[in-house]
N, C-alpha and C. Protein backbone atom coordinates (compact mmCIF):
# COMPACT_ATOMS: atom_id res chain seq x y z
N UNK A 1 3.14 -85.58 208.07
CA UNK A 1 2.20 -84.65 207.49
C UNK A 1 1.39 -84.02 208.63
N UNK A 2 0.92 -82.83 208.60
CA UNK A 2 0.68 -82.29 209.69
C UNK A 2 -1.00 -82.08 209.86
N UNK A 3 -1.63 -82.64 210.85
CA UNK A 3 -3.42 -82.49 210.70
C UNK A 3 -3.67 -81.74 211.88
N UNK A 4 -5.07 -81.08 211.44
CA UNK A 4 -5.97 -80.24 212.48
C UNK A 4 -6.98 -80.96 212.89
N UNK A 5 -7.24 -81.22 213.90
CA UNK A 5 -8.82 -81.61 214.36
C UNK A 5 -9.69 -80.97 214.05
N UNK A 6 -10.73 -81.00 213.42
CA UNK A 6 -11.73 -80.35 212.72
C UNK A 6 -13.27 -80.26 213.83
N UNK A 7 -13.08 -81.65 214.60
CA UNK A 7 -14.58 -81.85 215.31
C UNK A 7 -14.02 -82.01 216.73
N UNK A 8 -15.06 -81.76 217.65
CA UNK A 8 -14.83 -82.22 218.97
C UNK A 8 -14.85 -83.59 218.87
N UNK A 9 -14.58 -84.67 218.55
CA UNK A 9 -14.95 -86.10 218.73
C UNK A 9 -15.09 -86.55 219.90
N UNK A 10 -14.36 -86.48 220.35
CA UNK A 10 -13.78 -86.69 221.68
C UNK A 10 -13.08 -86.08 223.14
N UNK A 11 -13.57 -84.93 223.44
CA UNK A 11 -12.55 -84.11 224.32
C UNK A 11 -12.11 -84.61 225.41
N UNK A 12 -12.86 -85.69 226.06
CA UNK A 12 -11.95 -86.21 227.53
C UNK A 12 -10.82 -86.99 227.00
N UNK A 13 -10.54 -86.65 225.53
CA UNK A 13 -9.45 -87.60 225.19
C UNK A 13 -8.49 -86.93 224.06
N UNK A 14 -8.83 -85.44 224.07
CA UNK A 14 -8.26 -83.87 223.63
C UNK A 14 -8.29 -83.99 222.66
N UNK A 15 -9.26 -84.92 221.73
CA UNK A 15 -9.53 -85.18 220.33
C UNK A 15 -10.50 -83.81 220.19
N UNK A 16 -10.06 -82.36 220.03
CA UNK A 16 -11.29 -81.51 220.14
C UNK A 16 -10.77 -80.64 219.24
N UNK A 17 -11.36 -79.85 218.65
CA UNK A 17 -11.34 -78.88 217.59
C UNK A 17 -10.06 -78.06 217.99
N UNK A 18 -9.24 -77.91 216.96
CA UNK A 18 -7.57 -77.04 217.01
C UNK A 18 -6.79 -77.90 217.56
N UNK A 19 -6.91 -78.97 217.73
CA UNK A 19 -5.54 -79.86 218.31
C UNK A 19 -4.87 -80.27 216.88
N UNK A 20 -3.50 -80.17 216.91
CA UNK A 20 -2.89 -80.41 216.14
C UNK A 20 -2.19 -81.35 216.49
N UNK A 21 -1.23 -81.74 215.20
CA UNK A 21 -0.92 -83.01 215.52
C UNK A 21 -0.19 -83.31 214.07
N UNK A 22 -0.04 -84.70 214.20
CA UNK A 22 1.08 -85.57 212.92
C UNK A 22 0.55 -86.95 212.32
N UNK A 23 0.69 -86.86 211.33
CA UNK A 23 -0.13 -88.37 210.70
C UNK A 23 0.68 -89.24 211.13
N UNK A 24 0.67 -90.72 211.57
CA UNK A 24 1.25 -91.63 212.92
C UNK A 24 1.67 -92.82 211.84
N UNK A 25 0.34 -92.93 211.07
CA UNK A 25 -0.04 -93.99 210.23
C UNK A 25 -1.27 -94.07 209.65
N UNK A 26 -1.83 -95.14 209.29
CA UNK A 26 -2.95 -95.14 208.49
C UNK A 26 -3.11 -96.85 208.43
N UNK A 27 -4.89 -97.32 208.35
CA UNK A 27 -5.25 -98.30 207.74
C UNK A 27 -6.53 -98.02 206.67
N UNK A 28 -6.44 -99.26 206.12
CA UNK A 28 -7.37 -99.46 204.50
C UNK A 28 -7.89 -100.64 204.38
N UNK A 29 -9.45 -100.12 204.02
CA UNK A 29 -10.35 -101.18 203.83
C UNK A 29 -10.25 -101.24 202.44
N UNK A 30 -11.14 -102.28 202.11
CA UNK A 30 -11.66 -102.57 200.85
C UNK A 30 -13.18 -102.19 201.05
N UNK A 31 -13.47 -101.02 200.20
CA UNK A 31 -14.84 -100.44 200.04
C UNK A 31 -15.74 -101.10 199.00
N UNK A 32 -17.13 -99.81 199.14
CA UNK A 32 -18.21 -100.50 197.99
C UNK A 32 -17.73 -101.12 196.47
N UNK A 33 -17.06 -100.31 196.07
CA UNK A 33 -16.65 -100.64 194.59
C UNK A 33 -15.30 -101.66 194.54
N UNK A 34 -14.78 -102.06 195.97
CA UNK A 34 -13.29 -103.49 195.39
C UNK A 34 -12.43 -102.25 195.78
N UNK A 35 -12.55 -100.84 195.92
CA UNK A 35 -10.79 -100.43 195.99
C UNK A 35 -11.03 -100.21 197.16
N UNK A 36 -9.35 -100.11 197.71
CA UNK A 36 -8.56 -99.61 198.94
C UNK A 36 -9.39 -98.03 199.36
N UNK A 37 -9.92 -98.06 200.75
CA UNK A 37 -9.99 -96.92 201.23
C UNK A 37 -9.76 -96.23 202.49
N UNK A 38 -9.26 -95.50 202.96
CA UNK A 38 -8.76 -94.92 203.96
C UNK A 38 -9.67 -95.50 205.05
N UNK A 39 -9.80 -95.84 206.34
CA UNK A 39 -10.91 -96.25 207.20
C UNK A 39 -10.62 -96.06 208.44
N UNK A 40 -8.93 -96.00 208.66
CA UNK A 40 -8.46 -95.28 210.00
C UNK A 40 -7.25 -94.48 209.98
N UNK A 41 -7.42 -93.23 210.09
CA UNK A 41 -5.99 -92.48 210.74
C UNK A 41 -5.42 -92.26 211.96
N UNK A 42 -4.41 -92.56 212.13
CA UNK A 42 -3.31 -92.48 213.31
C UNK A 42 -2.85 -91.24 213.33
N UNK A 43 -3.18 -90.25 214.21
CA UNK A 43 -2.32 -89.06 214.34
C UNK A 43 -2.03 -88.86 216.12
N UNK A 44 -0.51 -88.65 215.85
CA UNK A 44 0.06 -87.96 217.42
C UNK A 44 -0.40 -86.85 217.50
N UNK A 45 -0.70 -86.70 218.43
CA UNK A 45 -1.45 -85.00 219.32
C UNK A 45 0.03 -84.41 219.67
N UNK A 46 0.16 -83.39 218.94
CA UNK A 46 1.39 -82.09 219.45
C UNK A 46 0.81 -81.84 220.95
N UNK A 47 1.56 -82.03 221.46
CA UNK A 47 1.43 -80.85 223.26
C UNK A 47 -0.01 -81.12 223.61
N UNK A 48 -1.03 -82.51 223.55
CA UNK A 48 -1.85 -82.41 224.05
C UNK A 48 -1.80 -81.95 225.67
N UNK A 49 -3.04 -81.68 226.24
CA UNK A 49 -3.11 -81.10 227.80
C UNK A 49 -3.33 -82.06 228.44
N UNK A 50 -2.99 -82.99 228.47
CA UNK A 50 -2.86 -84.33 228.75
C UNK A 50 -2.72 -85.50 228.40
N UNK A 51 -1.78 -86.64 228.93
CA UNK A 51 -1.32 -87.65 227.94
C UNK A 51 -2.44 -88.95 227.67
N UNK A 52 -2.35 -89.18 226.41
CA UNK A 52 -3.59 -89.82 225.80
C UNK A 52 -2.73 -91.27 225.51
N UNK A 53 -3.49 -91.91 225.95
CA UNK A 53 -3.00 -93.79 225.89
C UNK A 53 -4.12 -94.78 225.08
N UNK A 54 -4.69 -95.13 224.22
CA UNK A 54 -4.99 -96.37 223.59
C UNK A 54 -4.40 -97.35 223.46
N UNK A 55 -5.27 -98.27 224.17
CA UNK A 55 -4.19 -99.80 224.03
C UNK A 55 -4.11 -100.27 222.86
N UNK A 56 -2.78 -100.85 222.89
CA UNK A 56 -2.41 -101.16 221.54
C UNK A 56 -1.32 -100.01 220.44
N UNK A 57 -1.71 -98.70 221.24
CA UNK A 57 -1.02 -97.54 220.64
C UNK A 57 0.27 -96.69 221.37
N UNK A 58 1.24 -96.18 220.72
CA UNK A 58 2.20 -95.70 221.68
C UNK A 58 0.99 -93.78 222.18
N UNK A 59 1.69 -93.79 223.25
CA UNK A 59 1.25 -92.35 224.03
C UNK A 59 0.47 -91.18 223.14
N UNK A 60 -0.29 -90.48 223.19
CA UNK A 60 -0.93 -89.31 222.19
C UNK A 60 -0.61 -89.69 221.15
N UNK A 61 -1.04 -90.99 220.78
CA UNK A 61 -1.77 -91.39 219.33
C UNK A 61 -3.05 -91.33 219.19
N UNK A 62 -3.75 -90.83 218.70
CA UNK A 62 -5.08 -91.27 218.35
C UNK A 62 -5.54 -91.72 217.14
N UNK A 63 -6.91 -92.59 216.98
CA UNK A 63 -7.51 -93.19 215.87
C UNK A 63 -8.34 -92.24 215.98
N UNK A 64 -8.67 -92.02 214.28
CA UNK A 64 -9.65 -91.04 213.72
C UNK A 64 -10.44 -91.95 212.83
N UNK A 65 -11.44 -92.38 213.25
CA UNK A 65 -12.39 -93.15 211.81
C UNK A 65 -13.06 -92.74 210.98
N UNK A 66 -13.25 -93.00 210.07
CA UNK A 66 -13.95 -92.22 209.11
C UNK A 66 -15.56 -92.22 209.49
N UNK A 67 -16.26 -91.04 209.15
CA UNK A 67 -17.57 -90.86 208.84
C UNK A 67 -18.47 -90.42 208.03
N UNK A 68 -19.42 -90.53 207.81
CA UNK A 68 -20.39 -90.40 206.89
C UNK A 68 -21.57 -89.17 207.59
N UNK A 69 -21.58 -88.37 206.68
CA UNK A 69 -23.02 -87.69 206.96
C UNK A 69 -23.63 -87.26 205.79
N UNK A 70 -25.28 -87.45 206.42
CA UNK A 70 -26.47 -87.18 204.75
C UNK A 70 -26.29 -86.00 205.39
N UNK A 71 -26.97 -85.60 203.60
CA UNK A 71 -27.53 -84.12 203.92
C UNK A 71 -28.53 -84.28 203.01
N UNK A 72 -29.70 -83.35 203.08
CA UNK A 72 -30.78 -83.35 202.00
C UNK A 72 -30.93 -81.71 201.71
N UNK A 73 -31.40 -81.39 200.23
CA UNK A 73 -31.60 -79.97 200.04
C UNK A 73 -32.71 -79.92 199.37
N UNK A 74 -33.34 -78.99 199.70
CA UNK A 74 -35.02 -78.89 198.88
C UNK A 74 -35.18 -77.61 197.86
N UNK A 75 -35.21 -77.76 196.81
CA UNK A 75 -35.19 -75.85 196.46
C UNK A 75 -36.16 -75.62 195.96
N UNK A 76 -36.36 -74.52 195.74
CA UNK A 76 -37.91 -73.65 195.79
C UNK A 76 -38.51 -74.33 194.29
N UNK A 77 -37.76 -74.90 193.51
CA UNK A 77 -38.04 -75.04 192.45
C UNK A 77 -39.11 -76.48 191.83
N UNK A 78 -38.32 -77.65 193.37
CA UNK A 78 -39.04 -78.77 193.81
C UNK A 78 -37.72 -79.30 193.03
């Protein structure tokens, strides 16, 4: 399946916005509510600009972890 990098996460490690790439694999937690949830993706970097090594991983694989962000909104209305 084919993914885009969305964020710079990481650029000394070409994890950076427009790198494309291939889903590798995947792991799953057990979340708040008891079910299975996504918690790490494995994707190979297409033609990164340099070759990317994590131990434990074959060549331009990278882990993508999941994250969380708040947001708050205030409206005129209260």
């Amino acid at each position: 399946m084919p993914v885009m990098i969305r964020n710079n996460s990481a650029t000394e490690l070409c994890i950076i916005k427009g790198q494309e790439g291939t889903v590798a694999g995947w792991q799953s937690a057990k979340g708040l509510h008891g079910k299975l949830e996504l918690d790490t993706l494995f994707v190979k970097l297409n033609n990164p600009p340099q070759l990317v090594k994590f131990d434990g991983l074959s060549e331009n694989i990278v882990p993508l972890v999941k994250s969380t962000v708040s947001t708050s909104c205030k409206l005129a209305s209260g």
